[in-house]
C-alpha atoms as a PDB file:
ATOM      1  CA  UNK A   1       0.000   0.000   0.000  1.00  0.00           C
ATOM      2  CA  UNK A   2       1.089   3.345  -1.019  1.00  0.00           C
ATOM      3  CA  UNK A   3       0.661   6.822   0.906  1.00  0.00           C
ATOM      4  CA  UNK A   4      -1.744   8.790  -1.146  1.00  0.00           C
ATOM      5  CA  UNK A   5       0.494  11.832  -0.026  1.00  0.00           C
ATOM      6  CA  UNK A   6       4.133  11.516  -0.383  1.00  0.00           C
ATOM      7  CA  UNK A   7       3.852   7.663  -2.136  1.00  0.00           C
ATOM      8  CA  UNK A   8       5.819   6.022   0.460  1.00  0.00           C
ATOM      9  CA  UNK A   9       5.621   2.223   1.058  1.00  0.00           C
ATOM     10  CA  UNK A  10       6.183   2.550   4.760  1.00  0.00           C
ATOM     11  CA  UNK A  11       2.308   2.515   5.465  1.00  0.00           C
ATOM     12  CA  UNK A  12       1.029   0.863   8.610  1.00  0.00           C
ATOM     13  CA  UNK A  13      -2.819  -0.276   9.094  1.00  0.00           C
ATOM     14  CA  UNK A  14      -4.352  -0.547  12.246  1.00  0.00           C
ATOM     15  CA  UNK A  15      -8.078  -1.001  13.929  1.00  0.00           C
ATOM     16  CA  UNK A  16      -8.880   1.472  15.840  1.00  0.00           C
ATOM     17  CA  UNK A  17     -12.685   2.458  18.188  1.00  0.00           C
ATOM     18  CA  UNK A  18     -14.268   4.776  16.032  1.00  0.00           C
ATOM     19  CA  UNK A  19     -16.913   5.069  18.257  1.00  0.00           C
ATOM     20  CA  UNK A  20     -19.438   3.283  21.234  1.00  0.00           C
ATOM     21  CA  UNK A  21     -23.073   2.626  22.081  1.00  0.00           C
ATOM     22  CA  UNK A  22     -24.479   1.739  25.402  1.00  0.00           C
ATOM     23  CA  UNK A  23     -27.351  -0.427  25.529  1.00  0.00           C
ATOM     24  CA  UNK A  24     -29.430  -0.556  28.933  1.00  0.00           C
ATOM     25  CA  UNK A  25     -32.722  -2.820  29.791  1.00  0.00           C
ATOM     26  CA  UNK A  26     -34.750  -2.491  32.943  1.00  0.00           C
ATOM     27  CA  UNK A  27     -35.293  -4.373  35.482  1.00  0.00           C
ATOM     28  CA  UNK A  28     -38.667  -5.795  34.292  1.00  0.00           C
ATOM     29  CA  UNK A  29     -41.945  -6.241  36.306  1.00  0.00           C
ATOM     30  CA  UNK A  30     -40.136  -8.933  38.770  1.00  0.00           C
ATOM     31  CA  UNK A  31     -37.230  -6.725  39.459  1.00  0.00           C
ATOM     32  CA  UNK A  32     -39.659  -3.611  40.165  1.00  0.00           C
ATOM     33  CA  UNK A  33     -41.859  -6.171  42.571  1.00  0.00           C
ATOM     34  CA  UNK A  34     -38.581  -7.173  44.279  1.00  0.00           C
ATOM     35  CA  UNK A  35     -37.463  -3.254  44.706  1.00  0.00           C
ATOM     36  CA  UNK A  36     -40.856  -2.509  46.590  1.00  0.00           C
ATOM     37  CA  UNK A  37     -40.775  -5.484  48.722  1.00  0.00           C
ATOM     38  CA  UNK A  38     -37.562  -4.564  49.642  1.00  0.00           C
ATOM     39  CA  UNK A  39     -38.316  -1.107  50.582  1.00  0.00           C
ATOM     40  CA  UNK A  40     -41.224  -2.206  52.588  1.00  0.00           C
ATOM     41  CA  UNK A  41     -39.150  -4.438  55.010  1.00  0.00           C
ATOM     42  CA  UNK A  42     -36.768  -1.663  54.895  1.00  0.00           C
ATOM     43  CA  UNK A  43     -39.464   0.463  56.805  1.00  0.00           C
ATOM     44  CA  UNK A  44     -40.096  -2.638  58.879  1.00  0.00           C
ATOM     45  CA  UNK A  45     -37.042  -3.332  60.203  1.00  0.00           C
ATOM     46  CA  UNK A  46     -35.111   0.429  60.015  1.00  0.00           C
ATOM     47  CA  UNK A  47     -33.151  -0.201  57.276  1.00  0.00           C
ATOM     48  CA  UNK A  48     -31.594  -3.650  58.852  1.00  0.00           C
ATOM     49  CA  UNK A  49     -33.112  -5.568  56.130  1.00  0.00           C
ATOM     50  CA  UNK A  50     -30.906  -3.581  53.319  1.00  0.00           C
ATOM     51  CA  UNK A  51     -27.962  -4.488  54.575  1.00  0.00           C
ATOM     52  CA  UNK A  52     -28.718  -8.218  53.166  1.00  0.00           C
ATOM     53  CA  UNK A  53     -31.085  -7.686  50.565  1.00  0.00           C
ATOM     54  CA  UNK A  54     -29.127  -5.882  47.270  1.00  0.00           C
ATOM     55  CA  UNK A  55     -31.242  -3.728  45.018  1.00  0.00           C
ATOM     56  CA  UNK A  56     -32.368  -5.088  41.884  1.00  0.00           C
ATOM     57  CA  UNK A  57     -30.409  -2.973  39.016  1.00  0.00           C
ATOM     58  CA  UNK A  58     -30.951  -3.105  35.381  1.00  0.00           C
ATOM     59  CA  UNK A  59     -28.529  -4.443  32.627  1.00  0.00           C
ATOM     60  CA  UNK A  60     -26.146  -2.229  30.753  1.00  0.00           C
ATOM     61  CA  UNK A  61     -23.968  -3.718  27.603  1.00  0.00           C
ATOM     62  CA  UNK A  62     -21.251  -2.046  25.575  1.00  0.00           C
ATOM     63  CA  UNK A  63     -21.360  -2.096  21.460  1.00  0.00           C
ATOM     64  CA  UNK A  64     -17.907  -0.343  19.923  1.00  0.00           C
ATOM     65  CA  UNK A  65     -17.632   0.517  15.954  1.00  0.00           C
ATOM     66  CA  UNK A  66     -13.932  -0.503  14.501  1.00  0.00           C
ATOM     67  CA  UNK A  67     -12.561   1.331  11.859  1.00  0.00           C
ATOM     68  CA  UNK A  68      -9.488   0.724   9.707  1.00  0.00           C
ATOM     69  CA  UNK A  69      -6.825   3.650   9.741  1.00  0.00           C
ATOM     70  CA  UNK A  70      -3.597   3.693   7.139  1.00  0.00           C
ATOM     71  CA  UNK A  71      -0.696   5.603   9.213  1.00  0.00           C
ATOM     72  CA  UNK A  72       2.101   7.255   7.098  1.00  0.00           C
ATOM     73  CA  UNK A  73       5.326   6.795   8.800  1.00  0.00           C
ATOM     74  CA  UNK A  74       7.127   8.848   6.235  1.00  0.00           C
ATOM     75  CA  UNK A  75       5.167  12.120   6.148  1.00  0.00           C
ATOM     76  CA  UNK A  76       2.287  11.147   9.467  1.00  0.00           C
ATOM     77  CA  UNK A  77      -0.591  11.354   7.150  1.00  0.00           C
ATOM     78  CA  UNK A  78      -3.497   9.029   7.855  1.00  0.00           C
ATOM     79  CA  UNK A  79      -6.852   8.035   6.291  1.00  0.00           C
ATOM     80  CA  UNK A  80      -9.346   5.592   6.584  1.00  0.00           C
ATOM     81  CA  UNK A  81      -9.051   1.940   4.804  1.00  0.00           C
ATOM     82  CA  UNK A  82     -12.306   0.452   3.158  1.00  0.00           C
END
């Protein structure tokens, strides 16, 4: 591969995160049930009961975007690969 700058052959490729998306989902109907229940024995018991009984959280999950970049290491020009 040649720079489309200078034309040098010294051209590295690499992957590199163009960019992210975060994806969350709820807890659902069972999860909300389970949140009020344990708020309720929270009252009950001053708080005792939370120190046993975690919280129900939703899921969260991570999507990244790779994109190809051509590195000059002549002249430090770069551009993107299809």
């Amino acid at each position: 591969m040649k720079c489309v700058k200078c034309r040098s052959q010294n051209v590295n490729i690499e992957l590199m995160q163009s960019g992210g998306r975060t994806r969350k989902h709820g807890t659902g109907f069972g999860g909300k049930m389970n949140n009020t229940a344990r708020g309720a024995s929270a009252i009950a018991t001053v708080g005792m009961s939370n120190l046993f009984w975690k919280k129900s959280k939703g899921t969260e999950s991570m999507k990244y975007k790779a994109q190809k970049i051509a590195l000059c290491q002549k002249c430090g020009h770069s551009w993107t690969v299809r």
